[in-house]
C-alpha atoms as a PDB file:
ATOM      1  CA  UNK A   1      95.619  89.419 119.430  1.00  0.00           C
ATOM      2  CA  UNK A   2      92.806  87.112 118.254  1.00  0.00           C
ATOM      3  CA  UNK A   3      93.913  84.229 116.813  1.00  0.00           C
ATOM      4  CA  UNK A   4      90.422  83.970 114.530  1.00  0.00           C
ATOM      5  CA  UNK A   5      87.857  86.511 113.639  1.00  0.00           C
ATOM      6  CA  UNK A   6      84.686  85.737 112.168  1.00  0.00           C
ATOM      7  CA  UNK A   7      82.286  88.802 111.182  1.00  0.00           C
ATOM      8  CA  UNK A   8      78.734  87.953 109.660  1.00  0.00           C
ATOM      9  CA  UNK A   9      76.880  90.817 108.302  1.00  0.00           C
ATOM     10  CA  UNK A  10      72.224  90.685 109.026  1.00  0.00           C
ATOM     11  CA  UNK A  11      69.858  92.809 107.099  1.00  0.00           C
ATOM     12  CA  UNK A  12      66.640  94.079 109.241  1.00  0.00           C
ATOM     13  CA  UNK A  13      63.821  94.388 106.853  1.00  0.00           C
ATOM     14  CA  UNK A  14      59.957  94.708 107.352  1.00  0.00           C
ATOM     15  CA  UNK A  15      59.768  90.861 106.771  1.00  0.00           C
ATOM     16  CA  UNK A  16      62.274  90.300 109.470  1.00  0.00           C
ATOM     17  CA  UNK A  17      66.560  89.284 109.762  1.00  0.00           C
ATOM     18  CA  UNK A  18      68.532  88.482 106.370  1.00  0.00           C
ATOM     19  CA  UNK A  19      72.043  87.422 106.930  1.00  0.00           C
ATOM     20  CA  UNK A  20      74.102  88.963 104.500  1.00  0.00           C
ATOM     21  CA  UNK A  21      78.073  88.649 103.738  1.00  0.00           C
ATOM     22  CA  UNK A  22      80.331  86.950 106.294  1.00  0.00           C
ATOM     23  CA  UNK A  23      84.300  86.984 106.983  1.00  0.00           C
ATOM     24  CA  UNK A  24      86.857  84.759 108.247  1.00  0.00           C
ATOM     25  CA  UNK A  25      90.309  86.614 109.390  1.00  0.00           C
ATOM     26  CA  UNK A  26      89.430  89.610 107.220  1.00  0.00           C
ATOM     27  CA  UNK A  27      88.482  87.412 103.968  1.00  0.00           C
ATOM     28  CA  UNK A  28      85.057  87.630 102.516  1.00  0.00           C
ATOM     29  CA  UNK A  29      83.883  84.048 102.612  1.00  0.00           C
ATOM     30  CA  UNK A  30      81.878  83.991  99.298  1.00  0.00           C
ATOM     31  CA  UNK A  31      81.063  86.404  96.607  1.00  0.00           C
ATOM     32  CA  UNK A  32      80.025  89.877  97.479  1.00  0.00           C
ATOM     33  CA  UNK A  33      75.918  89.600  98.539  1.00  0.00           C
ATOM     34  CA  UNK A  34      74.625  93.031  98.101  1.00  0.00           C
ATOM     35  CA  UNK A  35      72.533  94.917 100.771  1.00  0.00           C
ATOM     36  CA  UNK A  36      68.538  93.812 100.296  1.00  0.00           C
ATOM     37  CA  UNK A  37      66.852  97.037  98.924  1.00  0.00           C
ATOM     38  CA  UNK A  38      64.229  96.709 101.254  1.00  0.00           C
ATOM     39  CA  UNK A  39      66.914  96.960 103.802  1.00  0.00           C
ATOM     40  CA  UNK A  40      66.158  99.168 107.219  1.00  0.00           C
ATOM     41  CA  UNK A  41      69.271  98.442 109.463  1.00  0.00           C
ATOM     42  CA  UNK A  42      72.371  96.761 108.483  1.00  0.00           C
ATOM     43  CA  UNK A  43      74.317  94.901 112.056  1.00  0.00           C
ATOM     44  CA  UNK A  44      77.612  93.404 111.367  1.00  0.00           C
ATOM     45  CA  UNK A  45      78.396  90.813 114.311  1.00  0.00           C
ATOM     46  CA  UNK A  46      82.066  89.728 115.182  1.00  0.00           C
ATOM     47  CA  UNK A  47      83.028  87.413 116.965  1.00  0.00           C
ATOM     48  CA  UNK A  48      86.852  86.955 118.039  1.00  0.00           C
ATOM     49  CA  UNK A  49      88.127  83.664 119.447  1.00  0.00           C
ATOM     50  CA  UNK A  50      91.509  83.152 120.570  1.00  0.00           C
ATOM     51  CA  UNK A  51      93.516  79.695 122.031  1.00  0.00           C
ATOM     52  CA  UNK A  52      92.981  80.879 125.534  1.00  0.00           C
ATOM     53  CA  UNK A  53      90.298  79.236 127.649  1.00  0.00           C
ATOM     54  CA  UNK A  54      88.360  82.703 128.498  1.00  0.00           C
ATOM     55  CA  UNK A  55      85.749  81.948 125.199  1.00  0.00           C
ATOM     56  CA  UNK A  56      85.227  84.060 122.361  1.00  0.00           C
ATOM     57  CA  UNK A  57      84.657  88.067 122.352  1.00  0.00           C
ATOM     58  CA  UNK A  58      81.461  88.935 121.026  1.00  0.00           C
ATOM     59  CA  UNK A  59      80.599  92.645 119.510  1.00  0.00           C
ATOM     60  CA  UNK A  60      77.723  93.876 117.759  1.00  0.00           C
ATOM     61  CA  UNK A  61      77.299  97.260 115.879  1.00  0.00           C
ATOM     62  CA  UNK A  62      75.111  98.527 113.443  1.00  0.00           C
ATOM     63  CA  UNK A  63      76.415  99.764 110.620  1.00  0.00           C
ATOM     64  CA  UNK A  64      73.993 101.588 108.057  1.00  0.00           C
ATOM     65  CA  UNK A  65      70.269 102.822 109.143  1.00  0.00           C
ATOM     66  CA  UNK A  66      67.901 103.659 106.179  1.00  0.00           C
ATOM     67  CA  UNK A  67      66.854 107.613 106.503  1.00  0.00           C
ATOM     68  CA  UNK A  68      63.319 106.924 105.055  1.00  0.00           C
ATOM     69  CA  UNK A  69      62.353 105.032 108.812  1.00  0.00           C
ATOM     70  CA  UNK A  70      61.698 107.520 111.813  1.00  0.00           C
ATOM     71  CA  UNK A  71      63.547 105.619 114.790  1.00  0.00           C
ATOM     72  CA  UNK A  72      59.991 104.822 116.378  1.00  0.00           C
ATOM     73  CA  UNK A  73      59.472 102.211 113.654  1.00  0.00           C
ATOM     74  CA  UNK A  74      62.925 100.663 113.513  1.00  0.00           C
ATOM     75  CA  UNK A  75      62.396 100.063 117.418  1.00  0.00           C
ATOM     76  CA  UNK A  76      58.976  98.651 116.141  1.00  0.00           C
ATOM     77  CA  UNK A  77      60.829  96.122 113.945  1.00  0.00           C
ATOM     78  CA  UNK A  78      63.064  95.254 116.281  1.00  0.00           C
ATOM     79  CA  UNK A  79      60.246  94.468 119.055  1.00  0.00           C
ATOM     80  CA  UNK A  80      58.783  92.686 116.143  1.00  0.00           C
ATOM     81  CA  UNK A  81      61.464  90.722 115.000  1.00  0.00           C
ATOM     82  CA  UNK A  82      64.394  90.310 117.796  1.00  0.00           C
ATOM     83  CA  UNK A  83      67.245  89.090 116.851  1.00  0.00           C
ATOM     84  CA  UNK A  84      67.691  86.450 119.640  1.00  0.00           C
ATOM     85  CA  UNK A  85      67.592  83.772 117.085  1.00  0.00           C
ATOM     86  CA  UNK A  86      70.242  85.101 115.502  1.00  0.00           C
ATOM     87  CA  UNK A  87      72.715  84.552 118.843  1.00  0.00           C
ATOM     88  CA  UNK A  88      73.969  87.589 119.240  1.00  0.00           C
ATOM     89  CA  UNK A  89      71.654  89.265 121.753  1.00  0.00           C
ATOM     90  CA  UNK A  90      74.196  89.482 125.046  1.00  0.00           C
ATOM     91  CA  UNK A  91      75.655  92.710 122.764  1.00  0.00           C
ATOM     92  CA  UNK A  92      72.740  94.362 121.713  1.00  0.00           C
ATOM     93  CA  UNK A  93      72.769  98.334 122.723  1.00  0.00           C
ATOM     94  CA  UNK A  94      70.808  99.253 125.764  1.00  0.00           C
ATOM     95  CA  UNK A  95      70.313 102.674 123.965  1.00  0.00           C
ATOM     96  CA  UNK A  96      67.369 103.835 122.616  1.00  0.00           C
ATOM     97  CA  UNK A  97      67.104 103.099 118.642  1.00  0.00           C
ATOM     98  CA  UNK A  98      68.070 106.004 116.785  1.00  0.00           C
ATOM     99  CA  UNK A  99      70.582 107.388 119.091  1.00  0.00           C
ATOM    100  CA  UNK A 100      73.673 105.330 118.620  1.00  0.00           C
ATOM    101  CA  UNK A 101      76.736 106.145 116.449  1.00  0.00           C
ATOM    102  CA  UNK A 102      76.404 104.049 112.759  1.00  0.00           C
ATOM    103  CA  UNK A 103      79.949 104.351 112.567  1.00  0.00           C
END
């Protein structure tokens, strides 16, 4: 079992990333931010660490996907804006956009 989970939530508009809420062992670390309206994808990254030396397990998912953007120009936002500043690219699905589950 994890000894420490962190979970911080990003927003992928047409202007690019917006972090959003984050956690810490299942507690929301400050008051509820709500989804941007201009929102297109929202990703929730977690990241468990534990005492042992083997280093923290990253996951990515996304969670919510607007219906109003054909998956042709979500995968254009994404080429546009990658999220490799955001450190979380090792976990980023090698599916096509538009075809995983949004949980």
């Amino acid at each position: 079992m994890p000894d420490q989970q962190f979970k911080q939530e990003f927003h992928l508009t047409e202007d690019g990333w917006i972090s959003g809420n984050t956690w810490l062992r299942r507690a929301l670390e400050q008051p509820l931010i709500k989804r941007p309206i201009d929102a297109v994808q929202t990703w929730i990254r977690t990241e468990n660490a534990s005492l042992e030396a083997t280093g923290p397990v990253i996951d990515t998912a996304c969670v919510w996907s607007s219906q109003d953007f054909p998956p042709a120009a979500i995968a254009a936002l994404h080429l546009r804006f990658p999220p490799g500043g955001l450190s979380w690219t090792e976990k980023i699905p090698a599916t096509p956009l538009g075809t995983f589950s949004l949980g």
